[in-house]
N, C-alpha and C. Protein backbone atom coordinates (compact mmCIF):
# COMPACT_ATOMS: atom_id res chain seq x y z
N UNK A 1 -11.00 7.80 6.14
CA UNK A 1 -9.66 8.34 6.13
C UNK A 1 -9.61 9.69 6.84
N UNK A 2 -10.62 10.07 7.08
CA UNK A 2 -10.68 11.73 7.49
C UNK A 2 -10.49 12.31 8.81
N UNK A 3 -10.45 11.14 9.87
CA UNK A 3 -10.37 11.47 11.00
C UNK A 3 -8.59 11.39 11.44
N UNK A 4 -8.07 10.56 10.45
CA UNK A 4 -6.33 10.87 10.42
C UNK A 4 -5.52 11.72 9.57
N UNK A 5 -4.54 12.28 9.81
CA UNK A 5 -4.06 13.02 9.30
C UNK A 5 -3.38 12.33 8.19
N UNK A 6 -3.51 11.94 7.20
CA UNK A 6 -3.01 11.30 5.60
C UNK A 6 -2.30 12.07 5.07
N UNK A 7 -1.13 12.17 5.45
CA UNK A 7 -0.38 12.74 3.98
C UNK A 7 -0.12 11.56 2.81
N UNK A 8 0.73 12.00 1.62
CA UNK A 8 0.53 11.23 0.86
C UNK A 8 1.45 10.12 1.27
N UNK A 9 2.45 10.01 1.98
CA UNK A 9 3.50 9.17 2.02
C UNK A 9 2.72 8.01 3.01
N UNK A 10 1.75 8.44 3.57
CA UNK A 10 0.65 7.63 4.75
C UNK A 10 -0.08 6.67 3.83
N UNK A 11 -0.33 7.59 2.71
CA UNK A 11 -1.86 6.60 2.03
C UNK A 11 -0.50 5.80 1.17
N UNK A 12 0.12 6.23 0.39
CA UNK A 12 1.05 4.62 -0.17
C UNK A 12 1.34 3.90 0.79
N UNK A 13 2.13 4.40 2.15
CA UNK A 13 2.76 3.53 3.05
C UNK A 13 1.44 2.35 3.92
N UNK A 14 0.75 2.81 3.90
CA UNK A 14 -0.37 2.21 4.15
C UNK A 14 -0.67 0.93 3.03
N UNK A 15 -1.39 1.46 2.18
CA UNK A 15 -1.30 0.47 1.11
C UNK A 15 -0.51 -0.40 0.33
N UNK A 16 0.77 -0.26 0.77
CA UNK A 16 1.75 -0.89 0.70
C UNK A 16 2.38 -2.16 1.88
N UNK A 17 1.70 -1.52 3.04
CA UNK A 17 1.75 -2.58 4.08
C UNK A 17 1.10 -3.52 4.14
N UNK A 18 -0.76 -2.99 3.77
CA UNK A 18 -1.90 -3.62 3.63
C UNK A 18 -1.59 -4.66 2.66
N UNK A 19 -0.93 -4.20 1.38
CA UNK A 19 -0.93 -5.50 0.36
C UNK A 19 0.05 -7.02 0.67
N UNK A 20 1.29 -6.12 1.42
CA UNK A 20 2.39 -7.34 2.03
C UNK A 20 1.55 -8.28 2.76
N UNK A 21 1.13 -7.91 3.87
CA UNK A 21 0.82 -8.40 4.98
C UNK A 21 -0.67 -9.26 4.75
N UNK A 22 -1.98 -8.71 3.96
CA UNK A 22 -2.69 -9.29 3.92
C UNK A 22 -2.70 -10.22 2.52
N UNK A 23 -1.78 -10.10 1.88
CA UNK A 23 -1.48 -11.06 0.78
C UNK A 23 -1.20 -12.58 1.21
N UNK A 24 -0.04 -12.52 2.14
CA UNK A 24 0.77 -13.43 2.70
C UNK A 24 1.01 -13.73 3.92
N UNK A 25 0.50 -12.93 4.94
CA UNK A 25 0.16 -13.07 6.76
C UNK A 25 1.71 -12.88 6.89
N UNK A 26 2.53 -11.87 6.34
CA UNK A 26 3.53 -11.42 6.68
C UNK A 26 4.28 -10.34 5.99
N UNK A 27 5.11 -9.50 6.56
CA UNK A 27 5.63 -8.77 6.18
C UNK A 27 7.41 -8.78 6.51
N UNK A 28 7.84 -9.75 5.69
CA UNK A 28 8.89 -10.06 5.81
C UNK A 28 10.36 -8.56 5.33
N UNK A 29 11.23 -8.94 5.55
CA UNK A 29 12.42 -7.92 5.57
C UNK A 29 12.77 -7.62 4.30
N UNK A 30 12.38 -8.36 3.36
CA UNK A 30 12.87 -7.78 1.75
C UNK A 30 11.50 -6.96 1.24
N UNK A 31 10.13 -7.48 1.74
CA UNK A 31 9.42 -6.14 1.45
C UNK A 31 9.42 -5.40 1.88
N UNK A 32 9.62 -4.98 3.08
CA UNK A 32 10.08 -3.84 4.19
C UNK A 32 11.09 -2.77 3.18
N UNK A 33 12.05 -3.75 2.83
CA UNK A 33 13.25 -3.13 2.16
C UNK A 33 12.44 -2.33 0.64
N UNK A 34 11.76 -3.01 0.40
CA UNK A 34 10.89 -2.60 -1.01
C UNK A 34 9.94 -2.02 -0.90
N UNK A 35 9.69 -1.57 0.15
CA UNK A 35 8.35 -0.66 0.70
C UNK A 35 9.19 0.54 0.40
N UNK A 36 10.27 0.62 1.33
CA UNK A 36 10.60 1.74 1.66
C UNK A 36 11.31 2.65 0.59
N UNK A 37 11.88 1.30 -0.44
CA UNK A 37 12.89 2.12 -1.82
C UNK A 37 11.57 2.50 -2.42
N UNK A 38 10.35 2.08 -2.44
CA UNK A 38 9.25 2.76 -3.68
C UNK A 38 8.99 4.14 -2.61
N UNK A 39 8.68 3.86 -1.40
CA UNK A 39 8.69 5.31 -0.82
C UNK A 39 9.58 6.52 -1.00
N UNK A 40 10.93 6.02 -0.79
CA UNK A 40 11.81 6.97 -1.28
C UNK A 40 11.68 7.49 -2.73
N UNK A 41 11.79 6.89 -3.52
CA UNK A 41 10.89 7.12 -5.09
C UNK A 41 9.56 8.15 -4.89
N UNK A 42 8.92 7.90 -4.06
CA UNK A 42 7.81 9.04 -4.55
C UNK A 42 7.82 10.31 -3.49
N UNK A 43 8.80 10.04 -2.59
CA UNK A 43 9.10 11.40 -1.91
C UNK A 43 10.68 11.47 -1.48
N UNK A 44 11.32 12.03 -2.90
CA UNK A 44 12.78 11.85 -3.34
C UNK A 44 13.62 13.25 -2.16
N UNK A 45 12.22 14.14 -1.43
CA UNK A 45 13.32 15.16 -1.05
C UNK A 45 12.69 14.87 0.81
N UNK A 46 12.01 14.14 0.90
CA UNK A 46 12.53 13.64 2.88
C UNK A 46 13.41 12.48 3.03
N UNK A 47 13.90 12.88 4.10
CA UNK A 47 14.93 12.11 5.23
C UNK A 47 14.87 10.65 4.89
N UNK A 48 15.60 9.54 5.26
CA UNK A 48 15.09 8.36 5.36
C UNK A 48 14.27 8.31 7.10
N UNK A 49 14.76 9.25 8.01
CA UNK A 49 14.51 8.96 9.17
C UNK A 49 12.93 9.50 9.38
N UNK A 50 12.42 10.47 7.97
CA UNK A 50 11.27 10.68 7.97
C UNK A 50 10.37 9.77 6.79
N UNK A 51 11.06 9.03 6.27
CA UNK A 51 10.05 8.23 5.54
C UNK A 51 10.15 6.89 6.92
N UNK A 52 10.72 6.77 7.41
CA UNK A 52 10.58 5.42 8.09
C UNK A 52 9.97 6.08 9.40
N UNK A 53 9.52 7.22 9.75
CA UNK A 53 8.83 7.45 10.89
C UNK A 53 7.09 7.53 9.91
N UNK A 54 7.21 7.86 8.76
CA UNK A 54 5.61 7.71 8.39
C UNK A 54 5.23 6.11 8.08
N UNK A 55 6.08 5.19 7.59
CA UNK A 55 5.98 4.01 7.72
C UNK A 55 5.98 3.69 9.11
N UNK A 56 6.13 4.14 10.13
CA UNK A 56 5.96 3.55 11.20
C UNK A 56 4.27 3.96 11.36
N UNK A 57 4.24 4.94 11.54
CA UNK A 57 2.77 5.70 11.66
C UNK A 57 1.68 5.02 10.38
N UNK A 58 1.95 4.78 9.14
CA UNK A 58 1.05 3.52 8.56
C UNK A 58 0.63 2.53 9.17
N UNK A 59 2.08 2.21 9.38
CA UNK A 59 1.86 0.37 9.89
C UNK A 59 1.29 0.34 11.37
N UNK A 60 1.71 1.30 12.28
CA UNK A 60 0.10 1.64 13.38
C UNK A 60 -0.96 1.66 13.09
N UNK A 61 -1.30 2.72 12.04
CA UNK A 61 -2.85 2.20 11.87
C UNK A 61 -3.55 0.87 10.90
N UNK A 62 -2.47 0.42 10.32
CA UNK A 62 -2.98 -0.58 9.63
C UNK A 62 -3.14 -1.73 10.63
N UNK A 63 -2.26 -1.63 12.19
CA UNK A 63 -2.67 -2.51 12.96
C UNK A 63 -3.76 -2.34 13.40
N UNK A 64 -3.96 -0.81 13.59
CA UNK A 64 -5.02 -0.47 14.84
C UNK A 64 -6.87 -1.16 14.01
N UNK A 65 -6.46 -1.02 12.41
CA UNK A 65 -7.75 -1.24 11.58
C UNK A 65 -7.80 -2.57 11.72
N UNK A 66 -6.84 -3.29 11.43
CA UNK A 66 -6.87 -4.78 11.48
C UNK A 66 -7.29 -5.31 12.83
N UNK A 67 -6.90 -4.64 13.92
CA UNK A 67 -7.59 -5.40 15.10
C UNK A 67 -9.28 -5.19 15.14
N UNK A 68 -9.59 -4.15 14.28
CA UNK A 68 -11.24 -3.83 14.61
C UNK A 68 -11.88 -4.66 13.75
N UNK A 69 -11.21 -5.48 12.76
CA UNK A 69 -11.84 -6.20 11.63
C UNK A 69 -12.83 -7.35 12.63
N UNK A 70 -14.08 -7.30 11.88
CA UNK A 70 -14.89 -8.46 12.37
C UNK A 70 -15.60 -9.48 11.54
N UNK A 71 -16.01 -9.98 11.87
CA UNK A 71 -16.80 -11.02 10.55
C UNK A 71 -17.73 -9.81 9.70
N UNK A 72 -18.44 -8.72 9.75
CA UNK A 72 -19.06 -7.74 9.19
C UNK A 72 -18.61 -7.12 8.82
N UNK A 73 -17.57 -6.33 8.86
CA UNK A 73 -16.67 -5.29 8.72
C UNK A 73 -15.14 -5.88 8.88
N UNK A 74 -14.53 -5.35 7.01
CA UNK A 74 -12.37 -5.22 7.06
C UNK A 74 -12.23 -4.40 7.14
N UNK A 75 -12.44 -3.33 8.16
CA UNK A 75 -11.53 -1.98 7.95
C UNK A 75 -10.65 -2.18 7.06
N UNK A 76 -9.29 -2.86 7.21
CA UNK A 76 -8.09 -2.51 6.23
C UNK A 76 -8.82 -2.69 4.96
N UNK A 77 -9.95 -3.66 3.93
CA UNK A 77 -10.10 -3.50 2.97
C UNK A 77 -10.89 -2.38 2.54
N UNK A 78 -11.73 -2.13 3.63
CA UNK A 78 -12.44 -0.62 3.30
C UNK A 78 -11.37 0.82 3.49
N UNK A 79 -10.20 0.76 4.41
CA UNK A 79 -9.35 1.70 3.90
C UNK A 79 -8.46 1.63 2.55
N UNK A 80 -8.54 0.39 2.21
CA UNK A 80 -7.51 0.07 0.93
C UNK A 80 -8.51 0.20 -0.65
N UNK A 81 -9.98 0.58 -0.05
CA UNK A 81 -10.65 0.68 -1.39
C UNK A 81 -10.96 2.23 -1.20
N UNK A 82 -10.77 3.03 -0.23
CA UNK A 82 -10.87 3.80 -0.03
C UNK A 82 -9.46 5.22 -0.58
N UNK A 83 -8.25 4.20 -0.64
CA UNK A 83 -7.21 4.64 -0.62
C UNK A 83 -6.97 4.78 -2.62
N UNK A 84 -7.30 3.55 -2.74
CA UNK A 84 -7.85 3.40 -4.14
C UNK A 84 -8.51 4.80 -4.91
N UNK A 85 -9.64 4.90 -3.86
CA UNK A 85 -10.30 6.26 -4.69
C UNK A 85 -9.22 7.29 -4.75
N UNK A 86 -8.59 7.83 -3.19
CA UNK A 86 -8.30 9.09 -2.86
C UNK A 86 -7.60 8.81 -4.52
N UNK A 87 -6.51 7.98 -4.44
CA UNK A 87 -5.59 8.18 -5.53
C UNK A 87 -5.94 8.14 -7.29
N UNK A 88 -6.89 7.43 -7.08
CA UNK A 88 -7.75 7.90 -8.33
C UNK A 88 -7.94 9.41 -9.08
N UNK A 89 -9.00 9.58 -7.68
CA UNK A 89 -8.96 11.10 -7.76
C UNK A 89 -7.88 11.93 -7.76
N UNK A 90 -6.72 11.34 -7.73
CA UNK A 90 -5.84 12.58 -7.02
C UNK A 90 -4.09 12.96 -8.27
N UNK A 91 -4.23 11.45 -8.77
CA UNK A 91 -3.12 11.28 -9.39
C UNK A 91 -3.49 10.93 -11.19
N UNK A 92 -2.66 11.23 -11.77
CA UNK A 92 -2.79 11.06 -13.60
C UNK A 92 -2.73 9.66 -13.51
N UNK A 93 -2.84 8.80 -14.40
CA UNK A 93 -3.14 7.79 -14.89
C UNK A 93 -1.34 6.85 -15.13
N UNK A 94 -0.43 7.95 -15.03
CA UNK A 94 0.83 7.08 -15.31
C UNK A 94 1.14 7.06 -13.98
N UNK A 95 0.85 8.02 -13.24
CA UNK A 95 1.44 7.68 -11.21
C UNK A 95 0.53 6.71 -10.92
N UNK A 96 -0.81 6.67 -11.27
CA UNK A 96 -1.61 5.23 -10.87
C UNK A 96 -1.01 4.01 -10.96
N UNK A 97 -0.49 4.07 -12.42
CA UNK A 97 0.27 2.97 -13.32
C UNK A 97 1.23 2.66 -12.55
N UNK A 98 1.95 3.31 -12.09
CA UNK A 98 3.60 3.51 -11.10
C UNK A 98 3.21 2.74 -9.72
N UNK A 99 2.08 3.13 -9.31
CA UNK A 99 1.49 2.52 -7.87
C UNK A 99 1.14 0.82 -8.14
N UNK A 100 0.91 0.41 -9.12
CA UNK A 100 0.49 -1.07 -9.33
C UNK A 100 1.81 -1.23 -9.50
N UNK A 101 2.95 -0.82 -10.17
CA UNK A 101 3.84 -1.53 -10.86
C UNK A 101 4.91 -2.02 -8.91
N UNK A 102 4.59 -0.88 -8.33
CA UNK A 102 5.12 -0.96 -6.82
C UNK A 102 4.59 -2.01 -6.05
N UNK A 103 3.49 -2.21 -6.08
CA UNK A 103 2.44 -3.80 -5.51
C UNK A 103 3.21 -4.93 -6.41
N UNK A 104 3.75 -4.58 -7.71
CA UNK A 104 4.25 -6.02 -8.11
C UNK A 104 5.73 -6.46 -7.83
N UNK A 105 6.14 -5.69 -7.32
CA UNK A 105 7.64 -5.04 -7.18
C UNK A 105 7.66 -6.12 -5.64
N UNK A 106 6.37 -5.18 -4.91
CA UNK A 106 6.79 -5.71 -3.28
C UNK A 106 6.27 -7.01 -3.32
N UNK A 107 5.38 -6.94 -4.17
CA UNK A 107 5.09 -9.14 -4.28
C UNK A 107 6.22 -9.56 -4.73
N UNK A 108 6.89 -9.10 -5.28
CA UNK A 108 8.28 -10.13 -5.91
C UNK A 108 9.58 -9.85 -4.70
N UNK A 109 9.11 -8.67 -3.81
CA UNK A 109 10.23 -9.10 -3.02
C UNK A 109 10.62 -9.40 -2.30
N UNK A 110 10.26 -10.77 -2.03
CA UNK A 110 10.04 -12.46 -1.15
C UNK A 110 10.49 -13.28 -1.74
N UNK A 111 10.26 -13.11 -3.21
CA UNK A 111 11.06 -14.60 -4.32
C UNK A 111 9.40 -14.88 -4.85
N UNK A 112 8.37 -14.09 -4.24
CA UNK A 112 7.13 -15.40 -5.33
C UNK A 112 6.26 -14.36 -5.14
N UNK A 113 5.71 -14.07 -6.05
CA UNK A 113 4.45 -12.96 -6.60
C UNK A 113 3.55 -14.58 -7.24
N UNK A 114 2.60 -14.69 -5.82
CA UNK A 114 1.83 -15.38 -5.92
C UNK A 114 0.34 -15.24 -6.49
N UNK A 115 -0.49 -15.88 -6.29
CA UNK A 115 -2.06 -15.43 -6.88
C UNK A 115 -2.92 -14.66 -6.18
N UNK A 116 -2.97 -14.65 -4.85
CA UNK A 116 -3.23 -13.37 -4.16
C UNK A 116 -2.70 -12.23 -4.25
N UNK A 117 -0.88 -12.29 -4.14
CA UNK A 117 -0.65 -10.69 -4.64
C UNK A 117 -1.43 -10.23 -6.28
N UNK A 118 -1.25 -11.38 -7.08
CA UNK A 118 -1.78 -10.60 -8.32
C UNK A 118 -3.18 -10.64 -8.56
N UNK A 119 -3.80 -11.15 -7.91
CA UNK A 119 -5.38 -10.85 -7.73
C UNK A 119 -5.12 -9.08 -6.82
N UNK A 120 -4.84 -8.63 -5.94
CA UNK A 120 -4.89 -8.31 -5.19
C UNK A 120 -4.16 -6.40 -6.18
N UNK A 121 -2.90 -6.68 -7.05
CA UNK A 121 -3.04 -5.48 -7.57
C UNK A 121 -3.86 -5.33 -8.77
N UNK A 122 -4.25 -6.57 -9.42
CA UNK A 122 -5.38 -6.50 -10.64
C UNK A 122 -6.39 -5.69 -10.10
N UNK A 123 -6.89 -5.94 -8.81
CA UNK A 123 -8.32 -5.08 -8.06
C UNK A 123 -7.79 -4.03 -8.14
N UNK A 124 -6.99 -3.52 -7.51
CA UNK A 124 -6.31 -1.87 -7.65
C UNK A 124 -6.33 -1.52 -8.72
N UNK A 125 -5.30 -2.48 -10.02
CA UNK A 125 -5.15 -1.88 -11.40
C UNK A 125 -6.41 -1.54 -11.89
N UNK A 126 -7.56 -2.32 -11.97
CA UNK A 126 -8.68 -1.95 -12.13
C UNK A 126 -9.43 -0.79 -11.28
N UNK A 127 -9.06 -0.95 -10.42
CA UNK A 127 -9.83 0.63 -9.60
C UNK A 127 -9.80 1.73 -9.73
N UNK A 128 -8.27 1.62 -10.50
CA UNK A 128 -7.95 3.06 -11.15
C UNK A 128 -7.79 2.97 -12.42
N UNK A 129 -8.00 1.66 -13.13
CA UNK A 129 -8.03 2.08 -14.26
C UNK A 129 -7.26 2.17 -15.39
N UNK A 130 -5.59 1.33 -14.49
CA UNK A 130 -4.55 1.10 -15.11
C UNK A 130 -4.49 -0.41 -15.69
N UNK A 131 -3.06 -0.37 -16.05
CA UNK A 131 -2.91 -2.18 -16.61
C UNK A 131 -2.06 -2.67 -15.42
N UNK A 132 -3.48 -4.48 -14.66
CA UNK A 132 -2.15 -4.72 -13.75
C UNK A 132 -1.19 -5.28 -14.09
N UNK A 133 -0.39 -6.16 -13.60
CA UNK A 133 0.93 -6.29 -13.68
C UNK A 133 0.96 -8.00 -13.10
């Protein structure tokens, strides 16, 4: 994570893309829409034109990681276990809680919070330590 500039709205928006997209090989328009209302939620005093320029700047590098993925190496899962820690370390145990409850939020908003999305925030809920969802 250290060689990009991460603010915090980067590491959710990130991990929030990572879970849409590699859940379901898409990132359709109602999670988009649900990305962005949990973003607004955790940074209640920027712009929309600046939360949707750091969602743009996520979802760049979550491409740029995903193209380097090889049979040896997922970047995106090693930034998403990585992202795991920062927030571990970084946040109380009820904003952790708040971050899974947002992974179940954007799995449901497609119409189907399938077994990959909920495998997928159980690993998180567990990484930090919360209850998943």
């Amino acid at each position: 994570m250290a060689e990009r500039q991460w603010g915090f709205g980067n590491v959710l928006g990130y991990l929030y893309v990572a879970f849409a997209v590699y859940t379901d090989a898409d990132l359709d328009e109602a999670e988009k829409k649900e990305i962005f209302v949990a973003l607004s939620e955790w940074l209640p005093d920027e712009s929309r034109s600046n939360i949707y320029a750091l969602l743009e700047t996520s979802f760049t590098w979550f491409k740029e990681d995903f193209s380097k993925n090889d049979d040896e190496n997922d970047y995106v899962i090693n930034q998403v276990v990585n992202i795991g820690n920062h927030l571990k370390n970084n946040l109380n145990n009820e904003a952790c809680q708040a971050v899974v409850n947002d992974l179940a939020r954007i799995g449901q908003a497609d119409g189907h919070y399938d077994e990959t999305e909920k495998k997928w925030a159980s690993a998180l809920a567990e990484q930090l330590g919360v209850n998943a969802v």
